[in-house]
PDB file of N, CA and C in Angstrom:
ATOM      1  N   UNK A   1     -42.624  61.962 -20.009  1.00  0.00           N
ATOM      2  CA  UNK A   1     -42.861  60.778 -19.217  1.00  0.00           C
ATOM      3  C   UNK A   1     -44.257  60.223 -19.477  1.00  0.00           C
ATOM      4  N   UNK A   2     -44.950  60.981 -19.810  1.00  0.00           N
ATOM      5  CA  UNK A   2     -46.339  60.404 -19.717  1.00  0.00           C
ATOM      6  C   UNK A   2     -46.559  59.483 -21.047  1.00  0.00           C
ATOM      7  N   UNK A   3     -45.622  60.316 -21.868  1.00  0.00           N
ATOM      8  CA  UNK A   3     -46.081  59.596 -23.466  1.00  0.00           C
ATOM      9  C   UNK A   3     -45.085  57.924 -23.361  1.00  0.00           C
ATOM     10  N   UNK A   4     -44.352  57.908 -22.530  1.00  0.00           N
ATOM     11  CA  UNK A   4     -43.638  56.493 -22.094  1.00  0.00           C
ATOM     12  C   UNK A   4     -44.637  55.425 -21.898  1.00  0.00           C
ATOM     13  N   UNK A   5     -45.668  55.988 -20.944  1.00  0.00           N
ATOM     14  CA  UNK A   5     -46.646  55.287 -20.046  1.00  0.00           C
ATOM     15  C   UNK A   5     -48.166  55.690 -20.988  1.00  0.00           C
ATOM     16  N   UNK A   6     -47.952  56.299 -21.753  1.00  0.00           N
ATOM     17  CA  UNK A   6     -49.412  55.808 -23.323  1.00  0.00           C
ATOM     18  C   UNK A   6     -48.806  55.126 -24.063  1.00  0.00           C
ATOM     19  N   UNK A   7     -47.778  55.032 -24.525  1.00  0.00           N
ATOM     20  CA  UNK A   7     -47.153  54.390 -25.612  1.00  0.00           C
ATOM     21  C   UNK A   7     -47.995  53.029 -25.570  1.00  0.00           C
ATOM     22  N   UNK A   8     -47.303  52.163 -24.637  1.00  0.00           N
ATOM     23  CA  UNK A   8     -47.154  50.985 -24.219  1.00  0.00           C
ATOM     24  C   UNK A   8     -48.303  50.209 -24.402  1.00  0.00           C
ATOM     25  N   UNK A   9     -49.533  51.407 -23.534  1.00  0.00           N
ATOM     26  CA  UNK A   9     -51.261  50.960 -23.350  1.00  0.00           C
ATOM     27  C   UNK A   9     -51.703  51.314 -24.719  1.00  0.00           C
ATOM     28  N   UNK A  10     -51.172  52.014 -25.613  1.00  0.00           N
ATOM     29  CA  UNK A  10     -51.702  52.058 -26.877  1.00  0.00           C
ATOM     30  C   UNK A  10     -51.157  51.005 -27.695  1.00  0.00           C
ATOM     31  N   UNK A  11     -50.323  50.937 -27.914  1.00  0.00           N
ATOM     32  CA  UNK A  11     -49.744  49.301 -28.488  1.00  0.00           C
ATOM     33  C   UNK A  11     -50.996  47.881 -28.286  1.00  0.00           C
ATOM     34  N   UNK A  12     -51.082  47.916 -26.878  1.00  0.00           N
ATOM     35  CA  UNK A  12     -51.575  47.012 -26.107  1.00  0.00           C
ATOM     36  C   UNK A  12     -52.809  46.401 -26.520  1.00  0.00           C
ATOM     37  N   UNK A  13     -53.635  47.822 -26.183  1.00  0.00           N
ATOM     38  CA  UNK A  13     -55.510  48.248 -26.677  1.00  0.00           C
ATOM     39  C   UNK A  13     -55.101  48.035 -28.597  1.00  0.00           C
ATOM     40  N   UNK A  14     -54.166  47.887 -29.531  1.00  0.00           N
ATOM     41  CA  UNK A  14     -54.496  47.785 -30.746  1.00  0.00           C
ATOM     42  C   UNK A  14     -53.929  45.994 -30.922  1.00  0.00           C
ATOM     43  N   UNK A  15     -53.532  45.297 -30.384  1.00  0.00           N
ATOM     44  CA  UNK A  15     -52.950  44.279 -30.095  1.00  0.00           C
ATOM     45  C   UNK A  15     -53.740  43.355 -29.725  1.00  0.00           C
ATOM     46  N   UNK A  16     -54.686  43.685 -28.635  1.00  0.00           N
ATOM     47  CA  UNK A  16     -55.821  42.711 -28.341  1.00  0.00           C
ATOM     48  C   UNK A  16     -56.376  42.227 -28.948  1.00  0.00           C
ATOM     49  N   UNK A  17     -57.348  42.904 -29.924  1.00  0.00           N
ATOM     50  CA  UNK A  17     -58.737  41.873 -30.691  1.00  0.00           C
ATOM     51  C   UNK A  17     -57.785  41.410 -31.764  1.00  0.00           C
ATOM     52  N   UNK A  18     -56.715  41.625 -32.449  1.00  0.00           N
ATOM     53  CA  UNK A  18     -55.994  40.570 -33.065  1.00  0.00           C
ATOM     54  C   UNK A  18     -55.484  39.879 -32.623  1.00  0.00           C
ATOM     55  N   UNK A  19     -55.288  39.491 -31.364  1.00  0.00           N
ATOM     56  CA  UNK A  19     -54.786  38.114 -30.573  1.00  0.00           C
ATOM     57  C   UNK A  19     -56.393  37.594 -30.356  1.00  0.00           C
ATOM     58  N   UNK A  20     -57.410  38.150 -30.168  1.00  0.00           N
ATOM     59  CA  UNK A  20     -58.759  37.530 -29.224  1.00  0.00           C
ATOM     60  C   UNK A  20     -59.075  36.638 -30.359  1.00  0.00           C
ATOM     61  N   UNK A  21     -58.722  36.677 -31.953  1.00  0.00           N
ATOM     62  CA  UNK A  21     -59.238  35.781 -32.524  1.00  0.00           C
ATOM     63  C   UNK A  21     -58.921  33.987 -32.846  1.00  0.00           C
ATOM     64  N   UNK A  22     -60.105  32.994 -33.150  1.00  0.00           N
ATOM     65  CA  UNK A  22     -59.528  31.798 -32.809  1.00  0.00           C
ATOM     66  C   UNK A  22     -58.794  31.371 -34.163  1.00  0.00           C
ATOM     67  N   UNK A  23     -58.153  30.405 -33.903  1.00  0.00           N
ATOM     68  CA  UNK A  23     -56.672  29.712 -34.632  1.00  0.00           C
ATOM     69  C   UNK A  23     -57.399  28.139 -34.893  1.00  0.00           C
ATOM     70  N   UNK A  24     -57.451  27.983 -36.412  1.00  0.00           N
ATOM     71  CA  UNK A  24     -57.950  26.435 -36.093  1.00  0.00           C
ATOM     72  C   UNK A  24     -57.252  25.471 -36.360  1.00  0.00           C
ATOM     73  N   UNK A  25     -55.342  25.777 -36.379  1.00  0.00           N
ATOM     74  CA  UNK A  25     -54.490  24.840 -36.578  1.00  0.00           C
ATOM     75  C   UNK A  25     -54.590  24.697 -38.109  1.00  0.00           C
ATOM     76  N   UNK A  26     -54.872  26.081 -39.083  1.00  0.00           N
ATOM     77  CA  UNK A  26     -54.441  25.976 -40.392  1.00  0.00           C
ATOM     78  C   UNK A  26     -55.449  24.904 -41.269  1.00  0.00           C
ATOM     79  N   UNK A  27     -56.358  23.917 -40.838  1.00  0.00           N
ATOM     80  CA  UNK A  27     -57.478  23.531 -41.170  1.00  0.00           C
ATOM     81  C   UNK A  27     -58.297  23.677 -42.289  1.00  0.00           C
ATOM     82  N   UNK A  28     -58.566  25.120 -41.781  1.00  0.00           N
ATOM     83  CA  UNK A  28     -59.974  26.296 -42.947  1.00  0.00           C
ATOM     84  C   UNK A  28     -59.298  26.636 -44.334  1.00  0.00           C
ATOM     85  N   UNK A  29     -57.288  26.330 -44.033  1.00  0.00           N
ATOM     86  CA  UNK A  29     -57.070  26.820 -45.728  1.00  0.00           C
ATOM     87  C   UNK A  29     -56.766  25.857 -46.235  1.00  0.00           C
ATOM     88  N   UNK A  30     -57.136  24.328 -46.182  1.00  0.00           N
ATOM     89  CA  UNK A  30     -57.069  23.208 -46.572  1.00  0.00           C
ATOM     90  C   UNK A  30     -58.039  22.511 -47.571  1.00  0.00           C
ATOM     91  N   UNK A  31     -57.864  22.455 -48.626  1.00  0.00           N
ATOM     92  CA  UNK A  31     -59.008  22.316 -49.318  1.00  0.00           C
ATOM     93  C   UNK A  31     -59.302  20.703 -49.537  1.00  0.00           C
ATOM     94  N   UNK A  32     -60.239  20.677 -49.405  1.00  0.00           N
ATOM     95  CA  UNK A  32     -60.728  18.971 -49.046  1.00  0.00           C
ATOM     96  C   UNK A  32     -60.758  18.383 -50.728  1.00  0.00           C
ATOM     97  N   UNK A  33     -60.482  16.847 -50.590  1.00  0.00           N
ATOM     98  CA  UNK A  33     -60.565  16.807 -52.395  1.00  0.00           C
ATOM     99  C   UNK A  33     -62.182  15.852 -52.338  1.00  0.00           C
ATOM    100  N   UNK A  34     -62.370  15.657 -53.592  1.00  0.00           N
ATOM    101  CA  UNK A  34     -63.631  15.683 -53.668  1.00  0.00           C
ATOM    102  C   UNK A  34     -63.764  13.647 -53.666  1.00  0.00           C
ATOM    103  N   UNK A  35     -64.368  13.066 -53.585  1.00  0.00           N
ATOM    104  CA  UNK A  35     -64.400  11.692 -53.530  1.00  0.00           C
ATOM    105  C   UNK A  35     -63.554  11.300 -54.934  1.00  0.00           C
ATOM    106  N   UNK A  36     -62.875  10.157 -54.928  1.00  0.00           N
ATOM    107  CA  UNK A  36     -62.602   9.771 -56.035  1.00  0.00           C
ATOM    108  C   UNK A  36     -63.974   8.936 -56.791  1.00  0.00           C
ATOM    109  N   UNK A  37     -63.687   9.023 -58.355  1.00  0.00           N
ATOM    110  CA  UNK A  37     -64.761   8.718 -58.901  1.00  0.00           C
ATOM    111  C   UNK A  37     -65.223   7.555 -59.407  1.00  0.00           C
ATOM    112  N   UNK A  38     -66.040   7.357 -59.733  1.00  0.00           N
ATOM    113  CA  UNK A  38     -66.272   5.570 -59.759  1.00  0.00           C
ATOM    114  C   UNK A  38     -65.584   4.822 -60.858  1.00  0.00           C
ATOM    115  N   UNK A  39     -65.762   3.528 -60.627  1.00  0.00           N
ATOM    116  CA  UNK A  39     -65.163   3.214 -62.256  1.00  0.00           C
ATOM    117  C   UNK A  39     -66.395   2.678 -62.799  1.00  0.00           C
ATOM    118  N   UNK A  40     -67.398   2.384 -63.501  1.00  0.00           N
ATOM    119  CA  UNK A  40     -68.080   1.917 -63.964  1.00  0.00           C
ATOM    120  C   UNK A  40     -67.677   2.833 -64.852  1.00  0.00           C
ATOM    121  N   UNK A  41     -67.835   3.634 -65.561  1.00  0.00           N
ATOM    122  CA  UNK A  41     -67.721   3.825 -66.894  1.00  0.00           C
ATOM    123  C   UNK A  41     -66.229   3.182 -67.675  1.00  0.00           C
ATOM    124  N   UNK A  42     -65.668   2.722 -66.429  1.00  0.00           N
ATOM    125  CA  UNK A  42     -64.421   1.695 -67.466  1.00  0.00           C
ATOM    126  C   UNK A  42     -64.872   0.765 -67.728  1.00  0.00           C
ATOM    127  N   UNK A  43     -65.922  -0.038 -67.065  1.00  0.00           N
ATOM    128  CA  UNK A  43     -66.085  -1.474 -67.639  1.00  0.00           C
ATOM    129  C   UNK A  43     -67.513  -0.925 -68.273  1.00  0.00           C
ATOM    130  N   UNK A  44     -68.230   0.192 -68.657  1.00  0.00           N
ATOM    131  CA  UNK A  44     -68.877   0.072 -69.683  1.00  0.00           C
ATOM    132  C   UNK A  44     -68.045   0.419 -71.548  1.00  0.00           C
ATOM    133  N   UNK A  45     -66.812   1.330 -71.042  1.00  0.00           N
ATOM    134  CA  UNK A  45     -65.974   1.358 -72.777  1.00  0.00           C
ATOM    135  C   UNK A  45     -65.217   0.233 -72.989  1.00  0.00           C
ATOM    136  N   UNK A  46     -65.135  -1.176 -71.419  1.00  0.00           N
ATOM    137  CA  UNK A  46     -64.187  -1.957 -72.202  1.00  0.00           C
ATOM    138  C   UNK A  46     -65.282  -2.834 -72.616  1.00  0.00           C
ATOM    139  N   UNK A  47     -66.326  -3.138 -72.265  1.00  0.00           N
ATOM    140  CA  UNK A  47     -67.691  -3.807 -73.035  1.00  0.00           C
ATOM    141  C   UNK A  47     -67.828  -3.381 -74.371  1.00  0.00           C
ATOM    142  N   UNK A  48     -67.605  -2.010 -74.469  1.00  0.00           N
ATOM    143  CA  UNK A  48     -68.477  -1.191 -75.584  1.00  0.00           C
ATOM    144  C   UNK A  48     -67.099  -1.601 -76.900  1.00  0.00           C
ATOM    145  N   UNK A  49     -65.729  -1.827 -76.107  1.00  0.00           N
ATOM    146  CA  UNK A  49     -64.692  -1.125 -76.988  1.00  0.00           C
ATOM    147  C   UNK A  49     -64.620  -3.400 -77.516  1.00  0.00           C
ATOM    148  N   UNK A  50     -64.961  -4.157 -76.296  1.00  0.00           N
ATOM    149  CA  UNK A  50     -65.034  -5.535 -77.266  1.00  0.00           C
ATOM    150  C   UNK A  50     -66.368  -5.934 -77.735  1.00  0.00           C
ATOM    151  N   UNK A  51     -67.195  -5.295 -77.835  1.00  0.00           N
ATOM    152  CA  UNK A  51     -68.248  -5.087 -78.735  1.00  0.00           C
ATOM    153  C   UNK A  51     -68.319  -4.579 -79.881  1.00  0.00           C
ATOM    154  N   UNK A  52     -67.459  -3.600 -80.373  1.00  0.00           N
ATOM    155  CA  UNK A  52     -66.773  -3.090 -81.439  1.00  0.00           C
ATOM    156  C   UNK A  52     -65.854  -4.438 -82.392  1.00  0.00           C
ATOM    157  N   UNK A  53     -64.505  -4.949 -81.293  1.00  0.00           N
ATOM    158  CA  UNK A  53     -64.281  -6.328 -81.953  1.00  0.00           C
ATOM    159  C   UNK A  53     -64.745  -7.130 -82.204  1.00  0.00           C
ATOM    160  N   UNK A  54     -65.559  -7.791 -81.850  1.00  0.00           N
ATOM    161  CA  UNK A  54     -66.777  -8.660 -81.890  1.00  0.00           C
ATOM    162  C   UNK A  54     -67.356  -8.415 -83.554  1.00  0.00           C
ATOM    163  N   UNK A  55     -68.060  -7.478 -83.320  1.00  0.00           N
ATOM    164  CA  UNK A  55     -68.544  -7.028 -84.333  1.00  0.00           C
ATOM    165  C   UNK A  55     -67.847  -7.089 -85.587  1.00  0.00           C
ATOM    166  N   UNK A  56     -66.751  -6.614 -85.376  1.00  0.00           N
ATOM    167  CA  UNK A  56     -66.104  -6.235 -86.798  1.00  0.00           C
ATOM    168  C   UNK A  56     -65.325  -7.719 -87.731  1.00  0.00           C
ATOM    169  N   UNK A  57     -65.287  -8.389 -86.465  1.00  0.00           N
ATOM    170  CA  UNK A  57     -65.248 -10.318 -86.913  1.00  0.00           C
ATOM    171  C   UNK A  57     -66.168 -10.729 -87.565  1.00  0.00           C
ATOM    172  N   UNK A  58     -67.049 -10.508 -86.745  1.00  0.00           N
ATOM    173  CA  UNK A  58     -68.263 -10.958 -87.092  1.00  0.00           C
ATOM    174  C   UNK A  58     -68.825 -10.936 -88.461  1.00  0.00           C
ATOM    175  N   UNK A  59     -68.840  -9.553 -88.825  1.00  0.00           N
ATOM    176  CA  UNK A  59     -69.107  -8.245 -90.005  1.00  0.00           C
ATOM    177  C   UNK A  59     -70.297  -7.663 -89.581  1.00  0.00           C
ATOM    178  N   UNK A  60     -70.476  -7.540 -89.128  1.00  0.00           N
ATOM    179  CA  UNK A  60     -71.548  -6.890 -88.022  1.00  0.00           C
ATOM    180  C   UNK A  60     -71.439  -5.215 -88.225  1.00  0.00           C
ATOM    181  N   UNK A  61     -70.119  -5.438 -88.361  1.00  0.00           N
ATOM    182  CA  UNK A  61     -69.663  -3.505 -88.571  1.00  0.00           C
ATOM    183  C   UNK A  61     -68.763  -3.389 -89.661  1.00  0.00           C
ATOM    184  N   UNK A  62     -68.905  -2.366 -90.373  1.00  0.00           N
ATOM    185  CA  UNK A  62     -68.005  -2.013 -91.922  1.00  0.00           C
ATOM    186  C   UNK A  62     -66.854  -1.657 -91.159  1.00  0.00           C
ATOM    187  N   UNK A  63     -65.506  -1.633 -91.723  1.00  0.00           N
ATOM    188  CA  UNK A  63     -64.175  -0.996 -91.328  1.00  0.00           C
ATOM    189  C   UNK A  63     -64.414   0.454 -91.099  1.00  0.00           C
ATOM    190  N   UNK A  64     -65.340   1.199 -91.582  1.00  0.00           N
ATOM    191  CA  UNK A  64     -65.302   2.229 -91.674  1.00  0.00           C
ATOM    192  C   UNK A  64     -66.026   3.033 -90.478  1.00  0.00           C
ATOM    193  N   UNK A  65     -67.499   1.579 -90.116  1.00  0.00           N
ATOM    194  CA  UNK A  65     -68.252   2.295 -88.714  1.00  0.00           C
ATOM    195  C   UNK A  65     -67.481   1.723 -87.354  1.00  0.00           C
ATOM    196  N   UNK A  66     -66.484   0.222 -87.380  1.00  0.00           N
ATOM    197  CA  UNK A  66     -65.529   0.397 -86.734  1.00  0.00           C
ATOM    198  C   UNK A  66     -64.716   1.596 -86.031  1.00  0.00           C
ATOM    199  N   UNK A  67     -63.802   2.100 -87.125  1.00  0.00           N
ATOM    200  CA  UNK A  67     -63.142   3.438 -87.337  1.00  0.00           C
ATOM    201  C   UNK A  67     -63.937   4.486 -86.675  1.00  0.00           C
ATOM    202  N   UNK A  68     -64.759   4.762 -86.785  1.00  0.00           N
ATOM    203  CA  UNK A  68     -65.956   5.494 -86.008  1.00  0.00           C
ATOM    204  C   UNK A  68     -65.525   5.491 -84.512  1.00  0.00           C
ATOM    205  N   UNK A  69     -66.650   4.344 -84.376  1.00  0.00           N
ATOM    206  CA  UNK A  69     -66.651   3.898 -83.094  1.00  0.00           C
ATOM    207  C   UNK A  69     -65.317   4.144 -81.896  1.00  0.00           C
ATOM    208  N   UNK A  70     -64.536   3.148 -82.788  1.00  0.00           N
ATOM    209  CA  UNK A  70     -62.738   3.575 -82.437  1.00  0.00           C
ATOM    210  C   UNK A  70     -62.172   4.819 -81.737  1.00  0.00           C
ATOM    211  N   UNK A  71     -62.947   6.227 -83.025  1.00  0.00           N
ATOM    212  CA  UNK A  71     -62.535   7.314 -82.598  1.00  0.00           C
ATOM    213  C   UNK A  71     -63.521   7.677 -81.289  1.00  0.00           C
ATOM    214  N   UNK A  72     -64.502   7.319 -81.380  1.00  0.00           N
ATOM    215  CA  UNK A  72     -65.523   7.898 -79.992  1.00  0.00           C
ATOM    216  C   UNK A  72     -64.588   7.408 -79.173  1.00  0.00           C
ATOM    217  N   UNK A  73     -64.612   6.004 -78.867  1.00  0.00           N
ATOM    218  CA  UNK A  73     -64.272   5.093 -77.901  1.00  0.00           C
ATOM    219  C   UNK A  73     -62.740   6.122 -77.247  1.00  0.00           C
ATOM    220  N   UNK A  74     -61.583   6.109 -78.125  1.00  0.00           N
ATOM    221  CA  UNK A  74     -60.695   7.212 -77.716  1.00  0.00           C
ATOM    222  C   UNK A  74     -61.225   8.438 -77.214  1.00  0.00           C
ATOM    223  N   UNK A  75     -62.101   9.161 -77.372  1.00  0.00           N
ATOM    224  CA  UNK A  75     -62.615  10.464 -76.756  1.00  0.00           C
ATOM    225  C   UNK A  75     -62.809  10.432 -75.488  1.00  0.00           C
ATOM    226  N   UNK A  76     -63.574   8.978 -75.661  1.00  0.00           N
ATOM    227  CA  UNK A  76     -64.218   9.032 -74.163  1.00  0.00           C
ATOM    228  C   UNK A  76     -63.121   8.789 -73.306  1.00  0.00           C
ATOM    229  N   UNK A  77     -62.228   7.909 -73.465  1.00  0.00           N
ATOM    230  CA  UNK A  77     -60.789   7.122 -73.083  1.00  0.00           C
ATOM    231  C   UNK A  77     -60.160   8.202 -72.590  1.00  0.00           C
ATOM    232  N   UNK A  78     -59.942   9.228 -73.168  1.00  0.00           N
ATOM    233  CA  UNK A  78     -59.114  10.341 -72.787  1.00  0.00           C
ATOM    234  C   UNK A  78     -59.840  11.306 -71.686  1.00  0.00           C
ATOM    235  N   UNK A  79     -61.194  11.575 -71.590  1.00  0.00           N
ATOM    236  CA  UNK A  79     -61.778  12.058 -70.325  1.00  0.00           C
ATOM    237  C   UNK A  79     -62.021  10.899 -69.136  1.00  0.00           C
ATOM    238  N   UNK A  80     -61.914   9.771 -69.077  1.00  0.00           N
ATOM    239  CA  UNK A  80     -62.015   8.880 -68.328  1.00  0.00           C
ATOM    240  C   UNK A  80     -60.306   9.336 -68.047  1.00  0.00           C
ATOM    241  N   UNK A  81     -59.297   9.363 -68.243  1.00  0.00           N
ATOM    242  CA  UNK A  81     -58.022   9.434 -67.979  1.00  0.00           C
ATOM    243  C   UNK A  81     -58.395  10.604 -67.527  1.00  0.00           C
ATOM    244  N   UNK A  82     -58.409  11.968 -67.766  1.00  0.00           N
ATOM    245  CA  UNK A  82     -58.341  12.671 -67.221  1.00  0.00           C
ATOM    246  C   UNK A  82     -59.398  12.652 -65.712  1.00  0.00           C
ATOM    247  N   UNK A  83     -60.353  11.718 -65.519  1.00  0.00           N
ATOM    248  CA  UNK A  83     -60.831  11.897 -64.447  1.00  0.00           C
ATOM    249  C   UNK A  83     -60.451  10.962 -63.290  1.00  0.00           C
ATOM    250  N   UNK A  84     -59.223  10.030 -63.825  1.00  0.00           N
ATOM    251  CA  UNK A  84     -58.833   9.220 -62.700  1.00  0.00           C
ATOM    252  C   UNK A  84     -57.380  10.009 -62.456  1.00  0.00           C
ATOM    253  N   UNK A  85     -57.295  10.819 -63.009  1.00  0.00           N
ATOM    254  CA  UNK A  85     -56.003  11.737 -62.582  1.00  0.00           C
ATOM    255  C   UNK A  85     -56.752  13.100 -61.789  1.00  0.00           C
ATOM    256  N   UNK A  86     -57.447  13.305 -61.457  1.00  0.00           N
ATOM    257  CA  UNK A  86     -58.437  14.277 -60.771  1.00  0.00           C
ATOM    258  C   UNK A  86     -58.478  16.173 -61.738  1.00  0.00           C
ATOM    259  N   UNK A  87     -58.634  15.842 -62.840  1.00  0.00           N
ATOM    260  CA  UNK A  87     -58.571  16.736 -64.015  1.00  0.00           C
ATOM    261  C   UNK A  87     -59.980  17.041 -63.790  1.00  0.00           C
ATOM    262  N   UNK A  88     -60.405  18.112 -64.927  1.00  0.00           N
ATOM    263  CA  UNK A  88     -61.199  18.813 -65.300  1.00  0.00           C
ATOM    264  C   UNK A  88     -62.722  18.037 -65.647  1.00  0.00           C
ATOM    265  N   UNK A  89     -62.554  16.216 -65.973  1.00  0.00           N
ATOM    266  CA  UNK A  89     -63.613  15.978 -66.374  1.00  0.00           C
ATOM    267  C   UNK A  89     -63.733  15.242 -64.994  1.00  0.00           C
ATOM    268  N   UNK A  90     -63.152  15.352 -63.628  1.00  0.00           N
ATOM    269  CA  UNK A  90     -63.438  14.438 -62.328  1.00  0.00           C
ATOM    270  C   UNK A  90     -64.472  15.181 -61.765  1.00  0.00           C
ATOM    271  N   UNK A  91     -64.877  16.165 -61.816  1.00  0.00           N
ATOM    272  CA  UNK A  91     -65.840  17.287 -61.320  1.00  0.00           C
ATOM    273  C   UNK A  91     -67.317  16.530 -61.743  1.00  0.00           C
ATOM    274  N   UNK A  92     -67.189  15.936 -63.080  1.00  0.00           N
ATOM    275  CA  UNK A  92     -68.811  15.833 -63.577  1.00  0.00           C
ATOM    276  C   UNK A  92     -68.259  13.925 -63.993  1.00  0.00           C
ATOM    277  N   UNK A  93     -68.011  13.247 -63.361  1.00  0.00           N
ATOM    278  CA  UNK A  93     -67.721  11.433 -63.568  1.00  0.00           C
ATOM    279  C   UNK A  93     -69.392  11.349 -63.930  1.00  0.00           C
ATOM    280  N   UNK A  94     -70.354  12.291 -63.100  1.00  0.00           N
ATOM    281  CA  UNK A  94     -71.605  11.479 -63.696  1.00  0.00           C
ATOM    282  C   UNK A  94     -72.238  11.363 -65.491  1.00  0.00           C
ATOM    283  N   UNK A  95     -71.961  12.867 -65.693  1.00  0.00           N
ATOM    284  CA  UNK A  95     -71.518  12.630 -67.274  1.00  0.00           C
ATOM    285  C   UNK A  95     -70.897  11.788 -68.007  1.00  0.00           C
ATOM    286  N   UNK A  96     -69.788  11.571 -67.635  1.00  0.00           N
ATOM    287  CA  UNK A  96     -68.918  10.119 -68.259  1.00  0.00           C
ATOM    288  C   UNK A  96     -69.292   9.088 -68.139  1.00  0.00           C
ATOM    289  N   UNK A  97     -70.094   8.567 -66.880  1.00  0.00           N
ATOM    290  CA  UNK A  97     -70.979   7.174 -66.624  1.00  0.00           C
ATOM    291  C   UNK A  97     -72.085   7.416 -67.879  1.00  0.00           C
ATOM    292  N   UNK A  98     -72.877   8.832 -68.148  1.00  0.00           N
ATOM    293  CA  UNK A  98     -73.619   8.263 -68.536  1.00  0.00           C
ATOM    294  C   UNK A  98     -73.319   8.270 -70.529  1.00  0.00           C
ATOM    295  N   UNK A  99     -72.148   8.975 -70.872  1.00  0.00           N
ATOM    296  CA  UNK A  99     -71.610   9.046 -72.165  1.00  0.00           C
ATOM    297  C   UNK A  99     -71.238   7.793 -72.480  1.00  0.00           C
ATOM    298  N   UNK A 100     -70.471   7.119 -71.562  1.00  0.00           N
ATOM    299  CA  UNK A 100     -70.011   5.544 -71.484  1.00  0.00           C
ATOM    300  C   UNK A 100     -71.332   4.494 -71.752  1.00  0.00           C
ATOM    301  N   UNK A 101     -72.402   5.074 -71.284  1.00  0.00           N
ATOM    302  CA  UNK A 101     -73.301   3.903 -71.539  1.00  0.00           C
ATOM    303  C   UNK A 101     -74.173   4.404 -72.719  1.00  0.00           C
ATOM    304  N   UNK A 102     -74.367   5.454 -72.836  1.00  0.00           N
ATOM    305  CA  UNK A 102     -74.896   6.085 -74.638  1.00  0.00           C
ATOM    306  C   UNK A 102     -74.056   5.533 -75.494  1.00  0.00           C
ATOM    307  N   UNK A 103     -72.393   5.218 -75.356  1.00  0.00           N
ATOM    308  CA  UNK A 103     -71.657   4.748 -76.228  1.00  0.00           C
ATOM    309  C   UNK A 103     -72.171   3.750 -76.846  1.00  0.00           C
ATOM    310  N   UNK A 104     -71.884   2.330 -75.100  1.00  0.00           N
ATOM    311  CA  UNK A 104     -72.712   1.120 -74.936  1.00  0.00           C
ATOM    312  C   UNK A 104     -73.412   1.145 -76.671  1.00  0.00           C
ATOM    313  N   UNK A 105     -74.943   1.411 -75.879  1.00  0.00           N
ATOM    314  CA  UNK A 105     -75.944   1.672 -76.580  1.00  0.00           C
ATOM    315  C   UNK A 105     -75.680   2.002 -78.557  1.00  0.00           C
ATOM    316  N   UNK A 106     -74.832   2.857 -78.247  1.00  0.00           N
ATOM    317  CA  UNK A 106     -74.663   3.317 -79.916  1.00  0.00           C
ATOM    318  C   UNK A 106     -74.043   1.801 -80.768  1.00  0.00           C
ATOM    319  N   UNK A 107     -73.026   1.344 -79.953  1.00  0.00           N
ATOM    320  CA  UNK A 107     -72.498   0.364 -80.121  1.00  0.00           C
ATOM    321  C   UNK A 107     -73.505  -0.712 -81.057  1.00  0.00           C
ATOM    322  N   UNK A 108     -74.235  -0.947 -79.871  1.00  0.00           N
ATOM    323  CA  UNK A 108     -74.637  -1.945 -80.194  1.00  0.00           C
ATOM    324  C   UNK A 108     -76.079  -1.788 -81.064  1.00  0.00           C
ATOM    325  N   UNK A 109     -76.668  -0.734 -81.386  1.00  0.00           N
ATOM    326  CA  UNK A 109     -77.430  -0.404 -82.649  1.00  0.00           C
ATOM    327  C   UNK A 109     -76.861  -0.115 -83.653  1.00  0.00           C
ATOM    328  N   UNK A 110     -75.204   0.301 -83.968  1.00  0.00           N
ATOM    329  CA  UNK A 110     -74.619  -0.364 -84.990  1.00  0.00           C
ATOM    330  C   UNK A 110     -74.753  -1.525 -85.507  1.00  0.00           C
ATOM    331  N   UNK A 111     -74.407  -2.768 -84.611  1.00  0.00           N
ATOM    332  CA  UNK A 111     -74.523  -4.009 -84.952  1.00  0.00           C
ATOM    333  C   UNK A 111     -75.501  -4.380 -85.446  1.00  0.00           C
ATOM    334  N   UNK A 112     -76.834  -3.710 -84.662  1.00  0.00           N
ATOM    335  CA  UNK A 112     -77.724  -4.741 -84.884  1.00  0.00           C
ATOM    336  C   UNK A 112     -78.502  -3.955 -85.991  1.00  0.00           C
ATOM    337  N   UNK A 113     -78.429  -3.117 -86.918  1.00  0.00           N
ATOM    338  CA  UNK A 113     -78.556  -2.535 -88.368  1.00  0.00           C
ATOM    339  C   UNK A 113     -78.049  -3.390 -89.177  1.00  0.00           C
ATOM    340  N   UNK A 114     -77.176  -4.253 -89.036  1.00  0.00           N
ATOM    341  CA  UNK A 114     -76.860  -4.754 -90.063  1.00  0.00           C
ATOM    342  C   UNK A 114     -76.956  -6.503 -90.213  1.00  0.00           C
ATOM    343  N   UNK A 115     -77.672  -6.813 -89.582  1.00  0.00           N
ATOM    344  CA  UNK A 115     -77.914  -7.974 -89.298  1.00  0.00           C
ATOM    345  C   UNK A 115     -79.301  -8.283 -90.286  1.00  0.00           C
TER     346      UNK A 115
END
């Protein structure tokens, strides 16, 4: 009889401090996403990418530093995609703003070499 009447209070006393703890409505395992990222580095590769056309009308640029350019311009194109899909390069957009405007830049000291 007695072990009827411990049972119960032992259950009880191991039962408590795992109920005493607080519940925050599932909250804490929610992982927050991070801001979406800017676009300025799109309207610096679509500057950079008709600065390239421009140029190559012009003759400003050989077919060949075109072709170049072209392939950067795609590199960058493809981490800009991956960072408006919240991929691997959305973590660091400030890198890409500033690769996008080194592009810029490369761009247009192509051109102006050959002038």
């Amino acid at each position: 009889m007695l072990m009827r009447v411990i049972l119960p209070i032992l259950l009880l006393a191991i039962a408590a401090p795992a109920s005493a703890q607080i519940w925050d409505g599932g909250r804490s395992a929610v992982r927050e996403m991070p801001a979406a990222p800017s676009a300025s580095f799109d309207r610096d590769l679509n500057d950079a990418n008709r600065s390239i056309r421009d140029g190559r009308r012009r003759g400003d640029l050989s077919r060949a530093e075109a072709r170049t350019l072209r392939a950067e311009s795609a590199m960058i194109e493809r981490l800009a995609k991956q960072a408006r899909a919240g991929g691997p390069a959305w973590a660091n957009t400030t890198a890409l703003d500033e690769r996008a405007r080194a592009f810029g830049a490369q761009v247009a000291a192509a051109r102006a070499r050959r002038r």
